[in-house]
Protein backbone atom coordinates (compact mmCIF):
# COMPACT_ATOMS: atom_id res chain seq x y z
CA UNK A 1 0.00 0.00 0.00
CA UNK A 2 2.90 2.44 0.98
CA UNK A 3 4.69 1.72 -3.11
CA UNK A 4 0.82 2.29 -4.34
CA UNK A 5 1.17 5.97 -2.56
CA UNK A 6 4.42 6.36 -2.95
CA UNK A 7 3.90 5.87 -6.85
CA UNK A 8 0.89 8.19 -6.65
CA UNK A 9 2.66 11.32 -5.40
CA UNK A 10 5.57 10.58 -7.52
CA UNK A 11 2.92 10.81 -10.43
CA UNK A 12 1.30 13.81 -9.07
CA UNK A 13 4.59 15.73 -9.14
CA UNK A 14 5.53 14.98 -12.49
CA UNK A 15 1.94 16.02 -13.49
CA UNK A 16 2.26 19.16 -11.70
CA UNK A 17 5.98 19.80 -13.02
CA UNK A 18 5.08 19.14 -16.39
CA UNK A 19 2.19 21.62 -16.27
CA UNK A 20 4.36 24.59 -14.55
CA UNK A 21 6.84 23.77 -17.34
CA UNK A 22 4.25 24.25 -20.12
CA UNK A 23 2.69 27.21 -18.78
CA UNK A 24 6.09 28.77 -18.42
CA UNK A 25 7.13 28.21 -22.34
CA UNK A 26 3.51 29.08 -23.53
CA UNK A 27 4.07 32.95 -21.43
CA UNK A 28 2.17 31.79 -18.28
CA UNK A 29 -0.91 30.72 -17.02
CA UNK A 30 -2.51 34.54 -17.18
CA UNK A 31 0.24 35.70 -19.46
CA UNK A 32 -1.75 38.35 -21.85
CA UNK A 33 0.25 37.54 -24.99
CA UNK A 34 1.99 34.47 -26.00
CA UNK A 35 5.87 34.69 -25.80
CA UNK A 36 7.09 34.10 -29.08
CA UNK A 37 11.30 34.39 -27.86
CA UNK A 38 12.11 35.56 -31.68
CA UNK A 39 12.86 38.88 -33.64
CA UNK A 40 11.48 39.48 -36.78
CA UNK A 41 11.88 42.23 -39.31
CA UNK A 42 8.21 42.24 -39.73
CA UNK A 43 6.96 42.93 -36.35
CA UNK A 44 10.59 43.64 -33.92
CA UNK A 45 11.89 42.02 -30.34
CA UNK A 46 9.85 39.91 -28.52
CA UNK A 47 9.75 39.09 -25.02
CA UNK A 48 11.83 36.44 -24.19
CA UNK A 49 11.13 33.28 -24.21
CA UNK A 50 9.28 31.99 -20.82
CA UNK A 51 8.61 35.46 -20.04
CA UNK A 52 5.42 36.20 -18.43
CA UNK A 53 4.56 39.43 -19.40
CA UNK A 54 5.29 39.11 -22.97
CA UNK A 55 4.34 42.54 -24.88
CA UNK A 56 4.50 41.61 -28.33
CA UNK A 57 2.73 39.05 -31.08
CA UNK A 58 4.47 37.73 -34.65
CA UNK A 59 1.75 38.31 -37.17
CA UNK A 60 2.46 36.94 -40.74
CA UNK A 61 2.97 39.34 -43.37
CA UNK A 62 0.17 38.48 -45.78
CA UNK A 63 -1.71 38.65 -42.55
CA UNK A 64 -0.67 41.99 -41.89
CA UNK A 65 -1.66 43.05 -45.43
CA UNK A 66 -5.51 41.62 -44.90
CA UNK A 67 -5.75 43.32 -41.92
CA UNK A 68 -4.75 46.79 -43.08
CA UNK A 69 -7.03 46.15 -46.20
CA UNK A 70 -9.70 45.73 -44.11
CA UNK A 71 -9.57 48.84 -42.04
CA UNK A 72 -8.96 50.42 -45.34
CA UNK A 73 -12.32 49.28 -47.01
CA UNK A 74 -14.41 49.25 -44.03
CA UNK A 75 -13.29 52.97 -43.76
CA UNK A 76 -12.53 52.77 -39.77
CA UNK A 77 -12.57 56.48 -38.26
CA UNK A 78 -9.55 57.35 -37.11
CA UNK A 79 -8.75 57.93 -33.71
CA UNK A 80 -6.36 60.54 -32.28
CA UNK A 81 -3.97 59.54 -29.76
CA UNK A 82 -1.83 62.34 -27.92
CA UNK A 83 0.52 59.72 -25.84
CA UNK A 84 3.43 58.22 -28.16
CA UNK A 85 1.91 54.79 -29.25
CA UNK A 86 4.25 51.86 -29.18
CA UNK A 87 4.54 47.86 -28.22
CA UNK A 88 4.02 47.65 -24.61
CA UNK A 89 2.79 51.05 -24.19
CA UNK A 90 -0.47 51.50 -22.22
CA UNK A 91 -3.73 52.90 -23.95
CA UNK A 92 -5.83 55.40 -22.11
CA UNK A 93 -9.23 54.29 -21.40
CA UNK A 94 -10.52 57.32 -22.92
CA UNK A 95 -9.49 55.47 -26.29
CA UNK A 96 -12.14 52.95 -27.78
CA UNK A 97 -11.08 49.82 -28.68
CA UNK A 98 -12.85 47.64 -31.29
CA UNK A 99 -13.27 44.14 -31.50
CA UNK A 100 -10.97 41.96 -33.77
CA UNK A 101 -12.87 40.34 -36.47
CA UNK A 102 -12.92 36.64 -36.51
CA UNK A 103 -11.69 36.71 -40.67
CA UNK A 104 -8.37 38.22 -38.61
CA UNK A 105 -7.51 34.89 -37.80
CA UNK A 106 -7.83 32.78 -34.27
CA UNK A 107 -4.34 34.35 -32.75
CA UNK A 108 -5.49 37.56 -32.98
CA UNK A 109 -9.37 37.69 -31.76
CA UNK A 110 -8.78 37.90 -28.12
CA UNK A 111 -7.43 41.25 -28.99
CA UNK A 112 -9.15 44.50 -29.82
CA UNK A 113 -7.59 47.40 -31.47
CA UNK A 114 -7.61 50.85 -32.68
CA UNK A 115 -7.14 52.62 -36.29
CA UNK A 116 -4.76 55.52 -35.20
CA UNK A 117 -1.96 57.73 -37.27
CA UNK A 118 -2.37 55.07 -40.57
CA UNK A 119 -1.41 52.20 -38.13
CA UNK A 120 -3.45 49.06 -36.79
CA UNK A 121 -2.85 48.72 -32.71
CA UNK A 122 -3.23 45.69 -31.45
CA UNK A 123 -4.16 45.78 -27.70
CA UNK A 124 -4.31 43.81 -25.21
CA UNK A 125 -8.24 44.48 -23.65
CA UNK A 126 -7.46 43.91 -19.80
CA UNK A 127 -4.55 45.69 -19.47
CA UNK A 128 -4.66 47.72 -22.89
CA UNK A 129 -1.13 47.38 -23.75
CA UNK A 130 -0.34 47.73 -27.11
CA UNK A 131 1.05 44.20 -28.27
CA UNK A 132 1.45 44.83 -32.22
CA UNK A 133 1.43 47.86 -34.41
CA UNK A 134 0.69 47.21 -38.20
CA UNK A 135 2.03 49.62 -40.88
């Protein structure tokens, strides 16, 4: 009986290790962005890898394209933004954010964003911090 619970919490602890490992790679259990531990010319540094307050998101670049396109053709008002807008900045909440279409693409629908200065922010809604700006 003692091997049967000794086996048991031996189990447990590789079940619980396992998960704190995972969670750590994927940015954290209540990360807001997933860590993505690369640079790329297309969207700049990311967080490091395991970090868990990751500020940044790698968006394709033919994804960046339909996304801009859209704004473009659905003609989304501009909004003015006095604070200098950049990854990891915080939005004021006097600035509406608008809900990611699902045609966007499943990464990016938890987000919201804003049209401002010819660029698409992507922003984080809890904590409003800007995780991707598209050109």
């Amino acid at each position: 009986m003692k091997n049967l619970i000794a086996t048991a919490a031996i189990i447990g602890l590789t079940i619980t290790a396992s998960y704190a490992q995972y969670a750590t790679t994927r940015g954290g259990a209540n990360s807001a962005a997933p860590s993505t531990g690369q640079n790329s010319p297309a969207t700049g540094p990311s967080a490091t890898p395991g970090a868990t307050n990751s500020t940044s998101i790698t968006i394709a670049p033919e994804q960046r394209t339909k996304i801009k396109q859209y704004v473009l053709k659905q003609n989304v008002k501009p909004t003015a933004i006095k604070e200098r807008v950049a990854v990891g900045a915080t939005l004021p909440a006097d600035v509406e954010l608008l809900a990611v279409p699902s045609d966007w693409g499943m990464e990016v629908t938890r987000y919201r964003y804003v049209y401002s200065d010819n660029h698409v922010v992507l922003v984080e809604p809890s904590s409003r911090r800007v995780v991707q700006i598209i050109d």
